[in-house]
C-alpha atoms as a PDB file:
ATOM      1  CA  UNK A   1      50.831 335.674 -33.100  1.00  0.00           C
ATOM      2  CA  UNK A   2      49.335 336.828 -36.431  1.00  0.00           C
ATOM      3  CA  UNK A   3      50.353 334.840 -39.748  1.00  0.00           C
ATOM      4  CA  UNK A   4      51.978 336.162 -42.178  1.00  0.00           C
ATOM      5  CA  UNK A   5      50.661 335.690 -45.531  1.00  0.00           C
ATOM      6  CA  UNK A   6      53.537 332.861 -46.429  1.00  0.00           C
ATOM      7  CA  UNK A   7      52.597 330.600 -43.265  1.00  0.00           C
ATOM      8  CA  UNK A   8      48.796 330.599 -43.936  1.00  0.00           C
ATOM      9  CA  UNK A   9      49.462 329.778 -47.245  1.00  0.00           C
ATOM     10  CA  UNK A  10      51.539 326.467 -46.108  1.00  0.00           C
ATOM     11  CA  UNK A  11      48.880 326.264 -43.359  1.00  0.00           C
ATOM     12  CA  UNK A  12      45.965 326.103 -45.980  1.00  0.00           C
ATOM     13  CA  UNK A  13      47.841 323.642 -48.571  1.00  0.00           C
ATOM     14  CA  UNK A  14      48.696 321.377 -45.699  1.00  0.00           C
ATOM     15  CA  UNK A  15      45.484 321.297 -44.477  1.00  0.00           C
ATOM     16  CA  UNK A  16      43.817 320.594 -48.083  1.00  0.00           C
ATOM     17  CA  UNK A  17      46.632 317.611 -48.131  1.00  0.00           C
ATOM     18  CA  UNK A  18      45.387 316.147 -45.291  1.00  0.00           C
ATOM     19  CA  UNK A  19      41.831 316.612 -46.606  1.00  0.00           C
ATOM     20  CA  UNK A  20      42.346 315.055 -49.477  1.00  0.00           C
ATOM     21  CA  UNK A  21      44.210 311.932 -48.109  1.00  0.00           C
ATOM     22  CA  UNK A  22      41.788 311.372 -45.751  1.00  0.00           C
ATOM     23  CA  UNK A  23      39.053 311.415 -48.834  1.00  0.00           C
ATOM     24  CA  UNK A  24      41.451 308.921 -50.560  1.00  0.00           C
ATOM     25  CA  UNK A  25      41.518 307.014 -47.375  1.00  0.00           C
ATOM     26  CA  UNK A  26      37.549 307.001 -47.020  1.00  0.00           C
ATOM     27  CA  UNK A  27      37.155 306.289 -50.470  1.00  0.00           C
ATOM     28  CA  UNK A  28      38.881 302.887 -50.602  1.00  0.00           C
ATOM     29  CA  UNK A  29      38.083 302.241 -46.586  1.00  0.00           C
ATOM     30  CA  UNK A  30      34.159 302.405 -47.357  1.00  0.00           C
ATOM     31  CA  UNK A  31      33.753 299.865 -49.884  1.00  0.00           C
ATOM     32  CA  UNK A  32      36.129 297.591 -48.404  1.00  0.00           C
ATOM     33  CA  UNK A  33      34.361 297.705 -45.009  1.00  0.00           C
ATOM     34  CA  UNK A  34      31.273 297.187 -46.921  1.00  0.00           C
ATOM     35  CA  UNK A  35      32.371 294.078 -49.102  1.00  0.00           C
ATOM     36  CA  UNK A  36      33.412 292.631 -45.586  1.00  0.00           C
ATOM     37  CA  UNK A  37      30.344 292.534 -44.319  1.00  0.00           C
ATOM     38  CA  UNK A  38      28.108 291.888 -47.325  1.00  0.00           C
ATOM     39  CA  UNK A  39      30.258 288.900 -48.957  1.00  0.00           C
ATOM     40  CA  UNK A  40      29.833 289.264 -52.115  1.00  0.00           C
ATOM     41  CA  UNK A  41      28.461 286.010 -53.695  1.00  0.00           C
ATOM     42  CA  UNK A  42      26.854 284.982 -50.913  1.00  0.00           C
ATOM     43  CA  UNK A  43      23.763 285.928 -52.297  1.00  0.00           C
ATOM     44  CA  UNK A  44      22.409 287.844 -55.095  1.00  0.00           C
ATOM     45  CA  UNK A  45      21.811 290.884 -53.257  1.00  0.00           C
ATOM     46  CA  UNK A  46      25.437 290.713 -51.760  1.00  0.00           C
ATOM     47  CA  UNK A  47      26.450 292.607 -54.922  1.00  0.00           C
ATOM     48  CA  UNK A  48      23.615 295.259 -54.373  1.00  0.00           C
ATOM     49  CA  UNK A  49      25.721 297.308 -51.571  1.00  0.00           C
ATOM     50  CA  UNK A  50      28.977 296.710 -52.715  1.00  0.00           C
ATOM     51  CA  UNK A  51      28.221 298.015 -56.087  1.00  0.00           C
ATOM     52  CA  UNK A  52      26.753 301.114 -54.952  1.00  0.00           C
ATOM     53  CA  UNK A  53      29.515 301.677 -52.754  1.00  0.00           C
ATOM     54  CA  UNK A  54      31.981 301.350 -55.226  1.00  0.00           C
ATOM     55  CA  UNK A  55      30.206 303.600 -57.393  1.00  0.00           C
ATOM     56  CA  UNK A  56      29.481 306.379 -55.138  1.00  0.00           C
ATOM     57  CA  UNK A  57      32.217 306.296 -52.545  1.00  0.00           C
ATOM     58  CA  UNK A  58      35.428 305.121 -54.299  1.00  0.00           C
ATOM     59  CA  UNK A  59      34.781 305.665 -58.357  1.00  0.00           C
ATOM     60  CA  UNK A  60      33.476 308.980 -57.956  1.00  0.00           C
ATOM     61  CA  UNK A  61      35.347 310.610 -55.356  1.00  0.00           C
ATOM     62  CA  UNK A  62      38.583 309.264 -57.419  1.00  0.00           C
ATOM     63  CA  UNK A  63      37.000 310.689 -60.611  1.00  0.00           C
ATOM     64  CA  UNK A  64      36.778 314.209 -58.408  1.00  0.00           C
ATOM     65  CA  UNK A  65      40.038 314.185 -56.780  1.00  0.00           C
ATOM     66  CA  UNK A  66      41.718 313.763 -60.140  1.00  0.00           C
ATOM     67  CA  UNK A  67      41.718 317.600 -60.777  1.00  0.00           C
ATOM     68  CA  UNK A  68      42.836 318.298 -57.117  1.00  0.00           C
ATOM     69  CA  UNK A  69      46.366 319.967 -57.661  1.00  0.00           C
ATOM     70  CA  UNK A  70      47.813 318.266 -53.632  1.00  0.00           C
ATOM     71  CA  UNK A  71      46.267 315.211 -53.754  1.00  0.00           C
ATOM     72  CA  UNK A  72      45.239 314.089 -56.998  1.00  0.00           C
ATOM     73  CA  UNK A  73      46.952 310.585 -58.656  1.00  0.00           C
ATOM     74  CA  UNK A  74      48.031 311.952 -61.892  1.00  0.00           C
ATOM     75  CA  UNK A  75      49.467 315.559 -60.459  1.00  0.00           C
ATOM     76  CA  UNK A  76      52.436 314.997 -63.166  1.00  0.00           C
ATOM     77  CA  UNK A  77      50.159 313.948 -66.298  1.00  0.00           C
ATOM     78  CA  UNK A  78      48.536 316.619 -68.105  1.00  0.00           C
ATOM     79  CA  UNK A  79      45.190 318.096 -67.921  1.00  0.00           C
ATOM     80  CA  UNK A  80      44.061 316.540 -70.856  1.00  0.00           C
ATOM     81  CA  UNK A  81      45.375 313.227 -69.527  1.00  0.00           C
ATOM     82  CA  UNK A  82      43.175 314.170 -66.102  1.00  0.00           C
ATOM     83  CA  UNK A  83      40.231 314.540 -68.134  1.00  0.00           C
ATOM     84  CA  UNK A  84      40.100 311.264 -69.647  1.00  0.00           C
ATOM     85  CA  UNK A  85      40.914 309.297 -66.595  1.00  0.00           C
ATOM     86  CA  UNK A  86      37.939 311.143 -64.904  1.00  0.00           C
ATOM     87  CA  UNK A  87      35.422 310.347 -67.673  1.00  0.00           C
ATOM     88  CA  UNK A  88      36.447 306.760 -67.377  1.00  0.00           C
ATOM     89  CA  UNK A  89      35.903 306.739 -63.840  1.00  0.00           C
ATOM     90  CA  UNK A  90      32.820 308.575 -63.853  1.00  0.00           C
ATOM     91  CA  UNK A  91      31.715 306.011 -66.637  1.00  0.00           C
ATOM     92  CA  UNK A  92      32.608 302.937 -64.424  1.00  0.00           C
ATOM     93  CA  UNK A  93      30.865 304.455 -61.626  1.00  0.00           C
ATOM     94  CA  UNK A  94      27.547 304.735 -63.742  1.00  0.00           C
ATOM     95  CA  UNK A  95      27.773 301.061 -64.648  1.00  0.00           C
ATOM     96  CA  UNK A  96      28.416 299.813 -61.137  1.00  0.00           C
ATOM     97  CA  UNK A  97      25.377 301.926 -59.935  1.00  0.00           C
ATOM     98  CA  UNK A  98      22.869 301.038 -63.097  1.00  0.00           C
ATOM     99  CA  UNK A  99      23.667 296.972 -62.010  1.00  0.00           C
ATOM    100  CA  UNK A 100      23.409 297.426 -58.627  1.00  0.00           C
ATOM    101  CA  UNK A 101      20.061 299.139 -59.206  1.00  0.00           C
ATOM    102  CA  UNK A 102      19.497 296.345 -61.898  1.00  0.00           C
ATOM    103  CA  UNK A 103      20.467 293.485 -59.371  1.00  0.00           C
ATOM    104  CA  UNK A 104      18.143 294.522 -56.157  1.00  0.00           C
ATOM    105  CA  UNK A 105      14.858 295.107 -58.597  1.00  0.00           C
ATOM    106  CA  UNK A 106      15.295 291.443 -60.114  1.00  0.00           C
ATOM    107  CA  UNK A 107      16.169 290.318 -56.352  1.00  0.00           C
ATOM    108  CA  UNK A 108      12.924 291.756 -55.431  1.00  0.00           C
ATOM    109  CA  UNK A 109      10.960 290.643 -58.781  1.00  0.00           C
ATOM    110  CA  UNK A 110      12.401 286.980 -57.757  1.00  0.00           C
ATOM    111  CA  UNK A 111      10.950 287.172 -54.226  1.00  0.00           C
ATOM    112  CA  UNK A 112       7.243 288.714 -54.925  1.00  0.00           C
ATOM    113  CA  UNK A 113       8.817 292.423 -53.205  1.00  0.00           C
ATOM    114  CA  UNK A 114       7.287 295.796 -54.675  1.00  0.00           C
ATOM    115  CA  UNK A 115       9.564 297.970 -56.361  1.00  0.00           C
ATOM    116  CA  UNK A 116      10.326 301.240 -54.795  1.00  0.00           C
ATOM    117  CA  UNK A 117       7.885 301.764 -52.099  1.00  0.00           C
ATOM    118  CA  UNK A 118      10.635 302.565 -49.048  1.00  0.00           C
ATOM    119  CA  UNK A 119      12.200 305.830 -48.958  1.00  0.00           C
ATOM    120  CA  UNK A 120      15.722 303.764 -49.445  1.00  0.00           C
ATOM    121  CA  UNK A 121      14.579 302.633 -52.820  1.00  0.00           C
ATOM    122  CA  UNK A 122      13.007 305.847 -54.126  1.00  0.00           C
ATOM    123  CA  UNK A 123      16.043 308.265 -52.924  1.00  0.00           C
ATOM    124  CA  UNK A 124      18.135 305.404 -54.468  1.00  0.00           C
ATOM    125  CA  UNK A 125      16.478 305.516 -57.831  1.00  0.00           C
ATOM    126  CA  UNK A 126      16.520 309.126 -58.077  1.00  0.00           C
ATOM    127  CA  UNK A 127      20.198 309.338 -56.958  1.00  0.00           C
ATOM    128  CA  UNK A 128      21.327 306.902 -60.136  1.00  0.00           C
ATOM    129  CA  UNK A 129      18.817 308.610 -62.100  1.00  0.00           C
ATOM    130  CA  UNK A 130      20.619 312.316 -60.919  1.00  0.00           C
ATOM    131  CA  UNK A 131      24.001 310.428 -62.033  1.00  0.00           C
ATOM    132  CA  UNK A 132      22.822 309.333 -64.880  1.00  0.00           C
ATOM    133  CA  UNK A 133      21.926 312.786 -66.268  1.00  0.00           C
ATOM    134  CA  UNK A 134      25.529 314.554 -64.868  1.00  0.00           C
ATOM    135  CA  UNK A 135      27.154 311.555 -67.205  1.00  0.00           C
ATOM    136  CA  UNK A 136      25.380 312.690 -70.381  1.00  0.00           C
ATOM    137  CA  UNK A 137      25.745 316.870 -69.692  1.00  0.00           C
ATOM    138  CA  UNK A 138      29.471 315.871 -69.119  1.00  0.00           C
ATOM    139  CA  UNK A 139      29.284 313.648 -72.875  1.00  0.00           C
ATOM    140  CA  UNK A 140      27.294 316.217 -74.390  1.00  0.00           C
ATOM    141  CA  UNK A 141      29.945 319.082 -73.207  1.00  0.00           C
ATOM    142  CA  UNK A 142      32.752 317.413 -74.367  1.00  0.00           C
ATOM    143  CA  UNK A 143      30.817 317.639 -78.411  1.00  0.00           C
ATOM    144  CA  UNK A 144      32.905 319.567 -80.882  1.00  0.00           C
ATOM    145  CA  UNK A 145      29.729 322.100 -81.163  1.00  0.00           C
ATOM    146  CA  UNK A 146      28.854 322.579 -77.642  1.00  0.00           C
ATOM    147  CA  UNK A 147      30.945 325.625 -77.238  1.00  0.00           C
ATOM    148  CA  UNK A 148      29.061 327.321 -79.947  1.00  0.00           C
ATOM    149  CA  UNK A 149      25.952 326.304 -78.499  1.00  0.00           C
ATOM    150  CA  UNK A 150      26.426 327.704 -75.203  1.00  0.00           C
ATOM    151  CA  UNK A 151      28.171 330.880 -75.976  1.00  0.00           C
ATOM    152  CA  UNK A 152      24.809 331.662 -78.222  1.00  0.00           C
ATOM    153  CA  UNK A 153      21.931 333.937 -77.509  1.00  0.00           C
ATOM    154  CA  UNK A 154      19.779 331.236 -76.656  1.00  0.00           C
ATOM    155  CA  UNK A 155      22.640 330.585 -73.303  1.00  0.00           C
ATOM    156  CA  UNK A 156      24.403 332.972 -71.906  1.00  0.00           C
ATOM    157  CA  UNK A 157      28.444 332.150 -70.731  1.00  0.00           C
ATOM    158  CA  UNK A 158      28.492 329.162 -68.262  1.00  0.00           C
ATOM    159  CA  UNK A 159      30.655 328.686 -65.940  1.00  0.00           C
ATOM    160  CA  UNK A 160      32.737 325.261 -66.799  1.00  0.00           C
ATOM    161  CA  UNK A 161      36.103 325.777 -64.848  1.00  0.00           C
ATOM    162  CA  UNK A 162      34.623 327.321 -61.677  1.00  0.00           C
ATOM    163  CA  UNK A 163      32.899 325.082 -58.888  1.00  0.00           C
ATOM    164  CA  UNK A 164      29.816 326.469 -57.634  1.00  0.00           C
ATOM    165  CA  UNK A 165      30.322 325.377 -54.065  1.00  0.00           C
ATOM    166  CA  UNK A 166      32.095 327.635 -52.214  1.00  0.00           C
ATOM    167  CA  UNK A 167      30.901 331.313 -54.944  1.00  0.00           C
ATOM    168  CA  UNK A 168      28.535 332.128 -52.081  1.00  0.00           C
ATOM    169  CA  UNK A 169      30.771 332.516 -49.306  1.00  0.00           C
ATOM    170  CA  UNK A 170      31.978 336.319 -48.521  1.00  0.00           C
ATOM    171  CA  UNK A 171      29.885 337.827 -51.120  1.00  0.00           C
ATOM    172  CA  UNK A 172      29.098 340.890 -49.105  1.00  0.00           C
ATOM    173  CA  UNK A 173      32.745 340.859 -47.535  1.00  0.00           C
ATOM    174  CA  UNK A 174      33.470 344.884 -47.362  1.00  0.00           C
ATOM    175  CA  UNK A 175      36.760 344.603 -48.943  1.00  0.00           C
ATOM    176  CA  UNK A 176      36.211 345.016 -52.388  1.00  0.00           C
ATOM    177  CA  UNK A 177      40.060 344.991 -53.506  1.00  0.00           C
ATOM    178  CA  UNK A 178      39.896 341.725 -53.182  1.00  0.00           C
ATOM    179  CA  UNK A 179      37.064 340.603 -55.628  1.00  0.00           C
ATOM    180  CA  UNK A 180      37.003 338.743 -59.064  1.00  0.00           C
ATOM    181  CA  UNK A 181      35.301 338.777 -62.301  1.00  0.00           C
ATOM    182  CA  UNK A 182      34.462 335.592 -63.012  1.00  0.00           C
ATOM    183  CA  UNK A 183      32.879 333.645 -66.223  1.00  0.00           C
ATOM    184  CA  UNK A 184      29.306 334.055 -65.147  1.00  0.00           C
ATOM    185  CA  UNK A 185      27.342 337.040 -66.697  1.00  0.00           C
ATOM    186  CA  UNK A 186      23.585 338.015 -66.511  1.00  0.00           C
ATOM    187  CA  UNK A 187      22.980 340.081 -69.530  1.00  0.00           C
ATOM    188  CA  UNK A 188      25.533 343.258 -69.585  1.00  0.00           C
ATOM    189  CA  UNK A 189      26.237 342.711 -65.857  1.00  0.00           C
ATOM    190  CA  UNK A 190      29.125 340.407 -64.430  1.00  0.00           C
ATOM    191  CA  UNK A 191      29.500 339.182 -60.707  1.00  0.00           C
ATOM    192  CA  UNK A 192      32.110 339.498 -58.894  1.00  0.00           C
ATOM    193  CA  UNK A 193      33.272 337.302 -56.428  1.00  0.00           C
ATOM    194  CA  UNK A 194      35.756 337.515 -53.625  1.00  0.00           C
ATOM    195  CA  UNK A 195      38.924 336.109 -54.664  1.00  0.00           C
ATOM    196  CA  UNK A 196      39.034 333.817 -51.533  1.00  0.00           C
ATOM    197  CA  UNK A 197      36.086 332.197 -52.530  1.00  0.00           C
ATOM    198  CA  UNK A 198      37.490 330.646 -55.263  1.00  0.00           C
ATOM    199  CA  UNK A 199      39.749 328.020 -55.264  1.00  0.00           C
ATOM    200  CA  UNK A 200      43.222 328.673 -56.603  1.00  0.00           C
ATOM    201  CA  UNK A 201      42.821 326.264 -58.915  1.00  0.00           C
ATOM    202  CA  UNK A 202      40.329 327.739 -60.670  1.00  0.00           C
ATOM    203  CA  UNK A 203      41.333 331.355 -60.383  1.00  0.00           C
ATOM    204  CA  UNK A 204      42.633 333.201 -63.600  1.00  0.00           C
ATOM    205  CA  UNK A 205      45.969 332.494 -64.561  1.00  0.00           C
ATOM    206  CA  UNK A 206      46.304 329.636 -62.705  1.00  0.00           C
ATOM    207  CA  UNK A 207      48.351 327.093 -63.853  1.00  0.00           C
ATOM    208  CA  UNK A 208      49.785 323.355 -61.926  1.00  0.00           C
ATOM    209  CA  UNK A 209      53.631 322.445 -62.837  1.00  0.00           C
ATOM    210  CA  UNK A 210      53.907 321.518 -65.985  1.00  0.00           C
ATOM    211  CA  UNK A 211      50.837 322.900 -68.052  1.00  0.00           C
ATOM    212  CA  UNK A 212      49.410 326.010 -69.608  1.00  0.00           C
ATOM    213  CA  UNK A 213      48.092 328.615 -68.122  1.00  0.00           C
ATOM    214  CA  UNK A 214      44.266 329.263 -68.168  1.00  0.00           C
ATOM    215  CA  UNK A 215      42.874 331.807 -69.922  1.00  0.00           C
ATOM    216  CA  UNK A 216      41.048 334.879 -68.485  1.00  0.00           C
ATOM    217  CA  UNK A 217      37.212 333.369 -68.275  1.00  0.00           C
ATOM    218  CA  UNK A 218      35.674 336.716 -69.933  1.00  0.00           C
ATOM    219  CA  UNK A 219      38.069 335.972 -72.824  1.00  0.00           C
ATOM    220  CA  UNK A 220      35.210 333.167 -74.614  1.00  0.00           C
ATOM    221  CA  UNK A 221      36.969 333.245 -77.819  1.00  0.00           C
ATOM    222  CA  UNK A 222      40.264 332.723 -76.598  1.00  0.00           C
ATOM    223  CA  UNK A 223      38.878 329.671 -73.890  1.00  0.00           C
ATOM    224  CA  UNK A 224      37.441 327.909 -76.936  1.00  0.00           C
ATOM    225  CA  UNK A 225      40.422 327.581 -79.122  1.00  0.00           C
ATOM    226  CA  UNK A 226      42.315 327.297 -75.642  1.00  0.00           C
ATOM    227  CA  UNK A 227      39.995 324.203 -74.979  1.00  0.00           C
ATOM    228  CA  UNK A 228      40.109 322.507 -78.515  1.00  0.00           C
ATOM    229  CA  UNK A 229      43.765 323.030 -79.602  1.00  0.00           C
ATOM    230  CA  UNK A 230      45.259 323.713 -76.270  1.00  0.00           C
ATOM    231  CA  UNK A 231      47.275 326.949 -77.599  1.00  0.00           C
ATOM    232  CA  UNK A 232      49.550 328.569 -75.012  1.00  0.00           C
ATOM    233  CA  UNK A 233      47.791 332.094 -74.028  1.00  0.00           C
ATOM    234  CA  UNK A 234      49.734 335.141 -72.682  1.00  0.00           C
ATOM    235  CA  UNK A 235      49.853 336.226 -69.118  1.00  0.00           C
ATOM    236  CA  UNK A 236      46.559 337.636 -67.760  1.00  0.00           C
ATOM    237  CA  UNK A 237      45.862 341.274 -66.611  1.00  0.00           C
ATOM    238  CA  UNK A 238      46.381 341.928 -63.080  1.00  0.00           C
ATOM    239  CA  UNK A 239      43.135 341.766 -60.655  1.00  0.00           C
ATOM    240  CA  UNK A 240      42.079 344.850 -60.296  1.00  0.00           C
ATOM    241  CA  UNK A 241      42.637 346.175 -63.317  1.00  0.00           C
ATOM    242  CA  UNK A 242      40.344 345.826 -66.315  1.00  0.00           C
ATOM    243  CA  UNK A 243      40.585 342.615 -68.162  1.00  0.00           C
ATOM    244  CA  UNK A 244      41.431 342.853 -71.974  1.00  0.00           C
ATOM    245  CA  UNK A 245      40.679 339.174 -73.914  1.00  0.00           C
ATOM    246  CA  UNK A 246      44.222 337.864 -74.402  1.00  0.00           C
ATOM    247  CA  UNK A 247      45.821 336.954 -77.862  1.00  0.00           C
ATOM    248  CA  UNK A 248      46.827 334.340 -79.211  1.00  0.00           C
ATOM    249  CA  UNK A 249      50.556 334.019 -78.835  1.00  0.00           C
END
């Protein structure tokens, strides 16, 4: 029996539910499984795998599943509210990961043990190092100026409220009533993308109970002084049609 349009659209929140408990559920189950067997306190290096587990299984999946609109902690606080909570997270999770790092290097000064010579070690390194660096572009992002600086010649529009993981899928999908302008451009060209490949969350007009709706992404005036003052915009053109910047109500 074919679904109608309705029932696949229960089907597919249902089954991003149950997705994202099960996250919340190996997020917490990971590090607890892991402080179990290491006993923290035991031994100095004890704290090496428990702090890397809270850092990269609980803090930052959390810090992640903030945003998601069926399974996120603070669905009924604002976005702005969301935002916070997930740079404090994301902070904490740097910190447990820099003294975990810290913790096994003076474990292995204390017992004559080279630094960084197994494959563990390097990818480990590189993987706080990789964190490290998403940290500060999320800092430097949130600067009054950085706006200014990335709608400028010297960077073209990037795309901030899109994820990049699932804008390859269907790209050559025949249907083309069904695609979307999105925020990325390549000089006077735009790409579209299928409209399934992008989450609803981050498709124009989108909007969770209780906040404003998001601008139209080609509209880069409007999505700055959205951003910074958090002005209500008005309702976006219909897909399909051509997309005019929206005003300023």
């Amino acid at each position: 029996m074919a679904l109608t349009a309705e029932t696949e659209s229960r089907l597919y929140r249902s089954l991003r539910a149950a997705a994202g408990a099960a996250a919340h559920l190996v997020a917490l189950g990971f590090p607890t499984a892991v402080a179990v067997l290491a006993r923290p306190g035991s031994s100095l290096f004890s704290w090496h795998p428990l702090l890397m587990a809270l850092a990269f299984s609980f803090l930052m999946t959390e810090a992640l599943l903030i945003f998601s609109p069926e399974t996120s902690l603070l669905r009924n606080f604002s976005r702005k509210v969301k935002v916070r909570v997930h740079w404090a997270l994301q902070l904490l999770a740097l910190l447990c990961a820099l003294l975990g790092l810290g913790l096994i290097a003076y474990n292995k000064h204390l017992n004559g043990k080279a630094h960084f010579v197994t494959w563990h070690g390097l990818t480990g390194l590189l993987t706080v190092l990789y964190a490290g660096g998403q940290c500060a572009g999320g800092a430097a992002a949130a600067l009054p100026q950085a706006d200014e600086e990335l709608d400028s010649g010297q960077a073209q529009a990037v795309p901030r409220d899109l994820g990049a993981g699932g804008l390859p899928a269907g790209l050559r999908q025949p249907d083309a009533g069904h695609v979307l302008p999105v925020v990325h451009r390549l000089g006077d060209r735009r790409l579209l993308v299928p409209r399934h490949a992008v989450s609803p969350s981050h498709q124009p007009g989108y909007h969770e109970p209780g906040e404003q709706r998001l601008p139209v992404p080609q509209a880069e005036p409007a999505l700055r002084a959205w951003r910074r003052s958090e002005l209500p915009l008005r309702e976006p053109a219909r897909p399909g049609l051509p997309l005019a910047a929206p005003r300023l109500a």
